[in-house]
N, C-alpha and C. Protein backbone atom coordinates (compact mmCIF):
# COMPACT_ATOMS: atom_id res chain seq x y z
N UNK A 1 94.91 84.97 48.71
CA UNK A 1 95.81 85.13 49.83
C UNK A 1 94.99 85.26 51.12
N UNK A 2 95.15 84.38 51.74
CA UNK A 2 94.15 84.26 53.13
C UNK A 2 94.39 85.69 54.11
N UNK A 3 95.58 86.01 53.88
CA UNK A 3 96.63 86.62 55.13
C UNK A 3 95.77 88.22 55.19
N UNK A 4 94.71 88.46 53.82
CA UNK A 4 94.36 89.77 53.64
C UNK A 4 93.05 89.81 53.80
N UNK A 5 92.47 88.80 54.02
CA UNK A 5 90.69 88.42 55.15
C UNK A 5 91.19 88.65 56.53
N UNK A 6 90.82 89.60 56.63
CA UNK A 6 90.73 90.46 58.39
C UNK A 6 89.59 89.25 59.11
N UNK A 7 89.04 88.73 58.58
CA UNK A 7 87.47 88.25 59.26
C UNK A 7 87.96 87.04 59.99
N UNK A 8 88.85 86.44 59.97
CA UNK A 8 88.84 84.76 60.99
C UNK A 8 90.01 85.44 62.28
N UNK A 9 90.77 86.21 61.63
CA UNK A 9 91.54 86.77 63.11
C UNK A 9 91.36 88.13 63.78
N UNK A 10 90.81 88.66 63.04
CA UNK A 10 90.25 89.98 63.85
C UNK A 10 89.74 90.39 65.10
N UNK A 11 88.45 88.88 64.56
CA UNK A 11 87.30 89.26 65.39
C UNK A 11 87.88 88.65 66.72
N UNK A 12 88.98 87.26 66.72
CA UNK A 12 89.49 86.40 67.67
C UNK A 12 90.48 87.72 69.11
N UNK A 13 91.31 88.68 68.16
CA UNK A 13 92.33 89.76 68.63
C UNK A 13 90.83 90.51 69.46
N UNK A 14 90.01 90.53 68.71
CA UNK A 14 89.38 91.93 69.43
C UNK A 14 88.67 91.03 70.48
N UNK A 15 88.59 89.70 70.68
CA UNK A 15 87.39 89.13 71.82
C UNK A 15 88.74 89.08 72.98
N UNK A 16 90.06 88.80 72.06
CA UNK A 16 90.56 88.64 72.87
C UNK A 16 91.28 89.98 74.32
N UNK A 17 91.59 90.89 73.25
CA UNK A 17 91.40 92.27 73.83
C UNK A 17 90.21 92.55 75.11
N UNK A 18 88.93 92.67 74.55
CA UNK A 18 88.18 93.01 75.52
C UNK A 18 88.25 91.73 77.01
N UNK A 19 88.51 91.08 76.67
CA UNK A 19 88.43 89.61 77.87
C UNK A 19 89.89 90.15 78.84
N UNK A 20 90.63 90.45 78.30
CA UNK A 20 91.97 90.61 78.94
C UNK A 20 91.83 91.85 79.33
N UNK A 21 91.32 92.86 79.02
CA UNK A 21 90.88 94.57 79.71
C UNK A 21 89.97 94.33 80.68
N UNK A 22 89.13 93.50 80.59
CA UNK A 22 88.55 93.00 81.76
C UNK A 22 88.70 92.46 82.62
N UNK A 23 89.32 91.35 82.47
CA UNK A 23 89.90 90.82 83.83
C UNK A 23 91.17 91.27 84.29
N UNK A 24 91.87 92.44 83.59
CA UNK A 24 93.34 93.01 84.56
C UNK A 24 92.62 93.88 84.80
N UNK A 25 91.06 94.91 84.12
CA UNK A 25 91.35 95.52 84.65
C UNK A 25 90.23 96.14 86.22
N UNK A 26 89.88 94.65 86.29
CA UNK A 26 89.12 94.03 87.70
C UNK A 26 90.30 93.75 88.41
N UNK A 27 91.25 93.11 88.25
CA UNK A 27 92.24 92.28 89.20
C UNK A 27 93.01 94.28 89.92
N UNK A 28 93.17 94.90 88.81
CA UNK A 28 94.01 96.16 88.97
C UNK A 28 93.19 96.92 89.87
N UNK A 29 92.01 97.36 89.55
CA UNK A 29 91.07 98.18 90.47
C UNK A 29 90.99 97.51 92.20
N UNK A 30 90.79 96.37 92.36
CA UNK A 30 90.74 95.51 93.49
C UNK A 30 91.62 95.19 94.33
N UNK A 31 93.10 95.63 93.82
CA UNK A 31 94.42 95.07 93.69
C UNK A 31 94.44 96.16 95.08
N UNK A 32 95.11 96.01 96.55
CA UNK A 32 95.13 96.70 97.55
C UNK A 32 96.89 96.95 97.87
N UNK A 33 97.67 98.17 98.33
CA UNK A 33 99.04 97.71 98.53
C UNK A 33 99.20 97.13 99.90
N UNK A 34 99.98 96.50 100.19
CA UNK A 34 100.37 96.02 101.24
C UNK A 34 100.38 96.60 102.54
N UNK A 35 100.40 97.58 102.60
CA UNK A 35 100.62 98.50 103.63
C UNK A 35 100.72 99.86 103.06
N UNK A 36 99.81 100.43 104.34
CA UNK A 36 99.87 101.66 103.89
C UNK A 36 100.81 103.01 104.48
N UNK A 37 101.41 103.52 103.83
CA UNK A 37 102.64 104.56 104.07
C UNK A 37 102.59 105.91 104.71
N UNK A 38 103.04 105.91 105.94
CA UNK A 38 102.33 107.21 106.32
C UNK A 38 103.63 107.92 105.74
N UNK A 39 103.62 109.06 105.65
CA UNK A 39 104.67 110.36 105.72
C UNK A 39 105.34 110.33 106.43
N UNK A 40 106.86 110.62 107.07
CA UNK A 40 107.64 110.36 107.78
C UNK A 40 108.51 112.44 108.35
N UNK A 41 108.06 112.85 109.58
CA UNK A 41 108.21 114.29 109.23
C UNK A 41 109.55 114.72 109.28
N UNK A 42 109.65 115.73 108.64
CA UNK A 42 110.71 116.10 108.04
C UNK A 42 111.48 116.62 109.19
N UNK A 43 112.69 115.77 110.21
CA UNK A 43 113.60 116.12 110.88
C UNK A 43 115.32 116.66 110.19
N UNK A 44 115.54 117.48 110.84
CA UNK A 44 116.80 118.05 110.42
C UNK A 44 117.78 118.05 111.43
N UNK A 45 118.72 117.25 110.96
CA UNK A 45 119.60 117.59 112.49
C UNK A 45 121.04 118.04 112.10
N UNK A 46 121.61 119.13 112.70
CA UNK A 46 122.80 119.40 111.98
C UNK A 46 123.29 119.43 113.45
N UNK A 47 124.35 118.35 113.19
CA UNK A 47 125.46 118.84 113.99
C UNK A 47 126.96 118.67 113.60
N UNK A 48 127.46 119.46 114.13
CA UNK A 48 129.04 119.15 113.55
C UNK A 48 130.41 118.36 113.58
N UNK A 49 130.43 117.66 112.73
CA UNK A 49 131.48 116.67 112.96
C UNK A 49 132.69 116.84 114.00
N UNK A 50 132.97 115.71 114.53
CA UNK A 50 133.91 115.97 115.73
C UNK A 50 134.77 115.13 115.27
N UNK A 51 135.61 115.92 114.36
CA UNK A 51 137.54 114.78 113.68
C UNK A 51 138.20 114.17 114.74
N UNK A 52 138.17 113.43 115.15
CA UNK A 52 139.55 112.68 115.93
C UNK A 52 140.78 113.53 115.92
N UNK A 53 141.33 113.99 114.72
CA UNK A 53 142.77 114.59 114.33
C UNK A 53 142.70 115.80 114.44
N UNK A 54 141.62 116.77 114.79
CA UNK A 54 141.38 118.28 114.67
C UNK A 54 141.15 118.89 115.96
């Protein structure tokens, strides 16, 4: 039964593994966001509704 020799696809999964951790995880480290987000400060404004009918 071929299906129970680990040796012709193993070694293919594991080259393939390390090749693909490598290049996402170069593309990921390098990867910049678009813009950067400042904080926006925390305003509060309360005022009180003015009903038309009240």
């Amino acid at each position: 039964m071929p299906q129970l020799n680990p040796a012709p696809w193993f070694f293919i999964l594991l080259l393939s593994w390390i090749t693909m951790l490598l290049i996402f995880k170069t593309k990921v480290l390098y990867s910049q966001t678009p813009n950067n987000t400042t904080p926006k400060p925390l305003v509060h404004h309360i005022a009180p509704w003015n009903w038309p009918w009240a």
